[in-house]
Protein backbone atom coordinates (compact mmCIF):
# COMPACT_ATOMS: atom_id res chain seq x y z
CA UNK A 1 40.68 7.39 41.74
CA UNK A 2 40.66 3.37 41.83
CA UNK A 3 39.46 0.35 41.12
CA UNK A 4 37.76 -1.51 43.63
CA UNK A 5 40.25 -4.23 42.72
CA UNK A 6 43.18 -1.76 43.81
CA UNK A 7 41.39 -1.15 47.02
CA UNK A 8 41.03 -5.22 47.72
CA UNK A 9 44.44 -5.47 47.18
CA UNK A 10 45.46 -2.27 49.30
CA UNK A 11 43.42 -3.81 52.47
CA UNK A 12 43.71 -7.42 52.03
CA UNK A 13 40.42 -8.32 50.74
CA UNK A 14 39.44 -10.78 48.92
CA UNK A 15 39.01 -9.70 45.24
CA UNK A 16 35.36 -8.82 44.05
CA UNK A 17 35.86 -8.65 40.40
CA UNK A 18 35.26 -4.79 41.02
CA UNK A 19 35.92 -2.73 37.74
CA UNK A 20 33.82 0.34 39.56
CA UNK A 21 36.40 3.66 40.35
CA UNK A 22 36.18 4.82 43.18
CA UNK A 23 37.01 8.59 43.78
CA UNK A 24 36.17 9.33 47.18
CA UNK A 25 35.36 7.82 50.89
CA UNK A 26 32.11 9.25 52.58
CA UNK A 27 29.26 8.31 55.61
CA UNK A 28 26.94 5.77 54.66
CA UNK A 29 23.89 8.25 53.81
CA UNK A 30 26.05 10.71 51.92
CA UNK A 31 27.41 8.05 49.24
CA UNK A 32 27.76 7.99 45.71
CA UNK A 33 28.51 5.58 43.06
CA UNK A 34 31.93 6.33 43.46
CA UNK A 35 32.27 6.73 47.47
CA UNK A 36 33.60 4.14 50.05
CA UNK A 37 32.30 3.13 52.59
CA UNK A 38 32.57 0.80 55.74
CA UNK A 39 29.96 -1.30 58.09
CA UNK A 40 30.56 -2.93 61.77
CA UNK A 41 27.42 -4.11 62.43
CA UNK A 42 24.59 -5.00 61.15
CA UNK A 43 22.09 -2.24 60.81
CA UNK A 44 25.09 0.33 59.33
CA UNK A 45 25.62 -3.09 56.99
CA UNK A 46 21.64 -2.94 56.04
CA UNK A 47 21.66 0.64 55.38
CA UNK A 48 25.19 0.49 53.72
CA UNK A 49 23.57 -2.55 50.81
CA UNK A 50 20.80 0.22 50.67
CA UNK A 51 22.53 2.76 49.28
CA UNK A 52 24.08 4.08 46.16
CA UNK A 53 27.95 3.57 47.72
CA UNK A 54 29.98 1.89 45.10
CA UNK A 55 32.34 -0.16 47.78
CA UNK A 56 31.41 -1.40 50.87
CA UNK A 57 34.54 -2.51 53.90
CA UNK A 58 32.85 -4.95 56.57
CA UNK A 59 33.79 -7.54 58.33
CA UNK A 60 33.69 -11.44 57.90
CA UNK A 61 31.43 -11.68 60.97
CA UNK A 62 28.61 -10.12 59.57
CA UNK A 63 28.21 -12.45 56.46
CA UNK A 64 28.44 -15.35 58.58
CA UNK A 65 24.97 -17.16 57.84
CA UNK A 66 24.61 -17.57 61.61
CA UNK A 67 24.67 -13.92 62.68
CA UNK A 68 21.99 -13.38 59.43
CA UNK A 69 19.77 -15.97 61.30
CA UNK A 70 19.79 -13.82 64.31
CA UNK A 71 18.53 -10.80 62.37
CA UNK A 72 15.69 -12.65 60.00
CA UNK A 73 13.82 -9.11 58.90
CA UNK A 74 17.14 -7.63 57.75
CA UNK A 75 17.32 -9.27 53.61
CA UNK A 76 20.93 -8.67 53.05
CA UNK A 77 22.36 -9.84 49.93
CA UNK A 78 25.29 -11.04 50.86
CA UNK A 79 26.92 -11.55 47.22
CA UNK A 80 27.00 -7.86 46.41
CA UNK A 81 30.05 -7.45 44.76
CA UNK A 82 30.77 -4.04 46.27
CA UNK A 83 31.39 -6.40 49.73
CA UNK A 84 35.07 -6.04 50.39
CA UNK A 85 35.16 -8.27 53.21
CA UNK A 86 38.40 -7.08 56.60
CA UNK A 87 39.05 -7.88 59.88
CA UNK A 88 38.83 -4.45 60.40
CA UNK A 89 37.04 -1.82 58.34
CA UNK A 90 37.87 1.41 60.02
CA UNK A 91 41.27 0.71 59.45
CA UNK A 92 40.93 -0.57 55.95
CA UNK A 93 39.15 2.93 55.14
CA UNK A 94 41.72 4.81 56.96
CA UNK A 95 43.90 2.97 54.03
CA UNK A 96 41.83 3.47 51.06
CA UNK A 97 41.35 7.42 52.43
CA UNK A 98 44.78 7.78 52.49
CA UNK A 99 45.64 6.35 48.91
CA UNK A 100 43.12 8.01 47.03
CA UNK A 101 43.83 11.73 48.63
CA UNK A 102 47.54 10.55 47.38
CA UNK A 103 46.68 10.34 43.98
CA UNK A 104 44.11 13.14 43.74
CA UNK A 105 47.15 15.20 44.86
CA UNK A 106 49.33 13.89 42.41
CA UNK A 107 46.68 14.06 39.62
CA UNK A 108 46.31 17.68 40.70
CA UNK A 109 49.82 18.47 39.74
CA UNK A 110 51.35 21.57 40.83
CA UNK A 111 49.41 24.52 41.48
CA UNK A 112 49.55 26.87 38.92
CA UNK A 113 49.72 30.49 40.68
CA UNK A 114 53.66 30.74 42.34
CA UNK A 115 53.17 31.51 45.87
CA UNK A 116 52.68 35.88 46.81
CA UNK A 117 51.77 38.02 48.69
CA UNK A 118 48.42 39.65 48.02
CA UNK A 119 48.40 43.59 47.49
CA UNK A 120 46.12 44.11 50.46
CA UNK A 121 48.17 42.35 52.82
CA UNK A 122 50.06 44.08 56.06
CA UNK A 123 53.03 42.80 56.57
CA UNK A 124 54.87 43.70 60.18
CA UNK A 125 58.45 44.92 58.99
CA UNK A 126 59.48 42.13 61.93
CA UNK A 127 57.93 39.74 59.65
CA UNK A 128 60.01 37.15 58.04
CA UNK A 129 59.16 35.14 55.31
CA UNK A 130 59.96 31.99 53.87
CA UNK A 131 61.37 30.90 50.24
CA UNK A 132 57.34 28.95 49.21
């Protein structure tokens, strides 16, 4: 889990004022309230705004008034504050991916069966096996 904040930090964006956690990155038509997600163009940018994703990775390009003017029937609203704006949003969600399966790990904490052998198993007597 974190803050959109954390992730504007993490990726170099400029900050949002984002208070939303984020838990998870998905695809643009599987999001939730607390997914990531990232545009390149314009139409995944469209259909990004128009869904429930609680952060959205794009780049600067695509909020520039002039490429807006060359798509009139898409009504973006540009001052979303879920926009966390990169040069490069594949990469910034390879980032954000990474951190937050880091800390779902850690707030995991260690499993709690020991490692075994289950009773059914058959085991070559060649077999050798490890300490974990």
């Amino acid at each position: 889990m974190a803050k959109i904040a954390e992730i504007a930090d993490l990726v170099g964006a400029p900050e949002t004022g984002g208070a939303r956690e984020i838990l998870e990155v998905s695809g643009i038509a599987a999001a939730t309230p607390t997914a990531l997600v990232f545009a390149t163009d314009m139409e995944s940018l469209e259909q990004a705004l128009n869904s429930r994703a609680g952060a959205i990775l794009t780049r600067p390009e695509l909020l520039d008034p002039a490429a807006q003017a060359k798509r009139p029937e898409l009504a973006l609203d540009l001052s979303d504050p879920r926009l966390l704006v990169v040069k490069d949003p594949r990469f910034a969600f390879s980032l954000a991916a990474q951190m937050l399966a880091t800390r779902e790990r850690a707030e995991a904490g260690p499993r709690a069966e020991a490692p075994s052998i289950h009773s059914t198993a058959v085991v070559s007597l060649a077999a050798q096996v490890g300490r974990r």
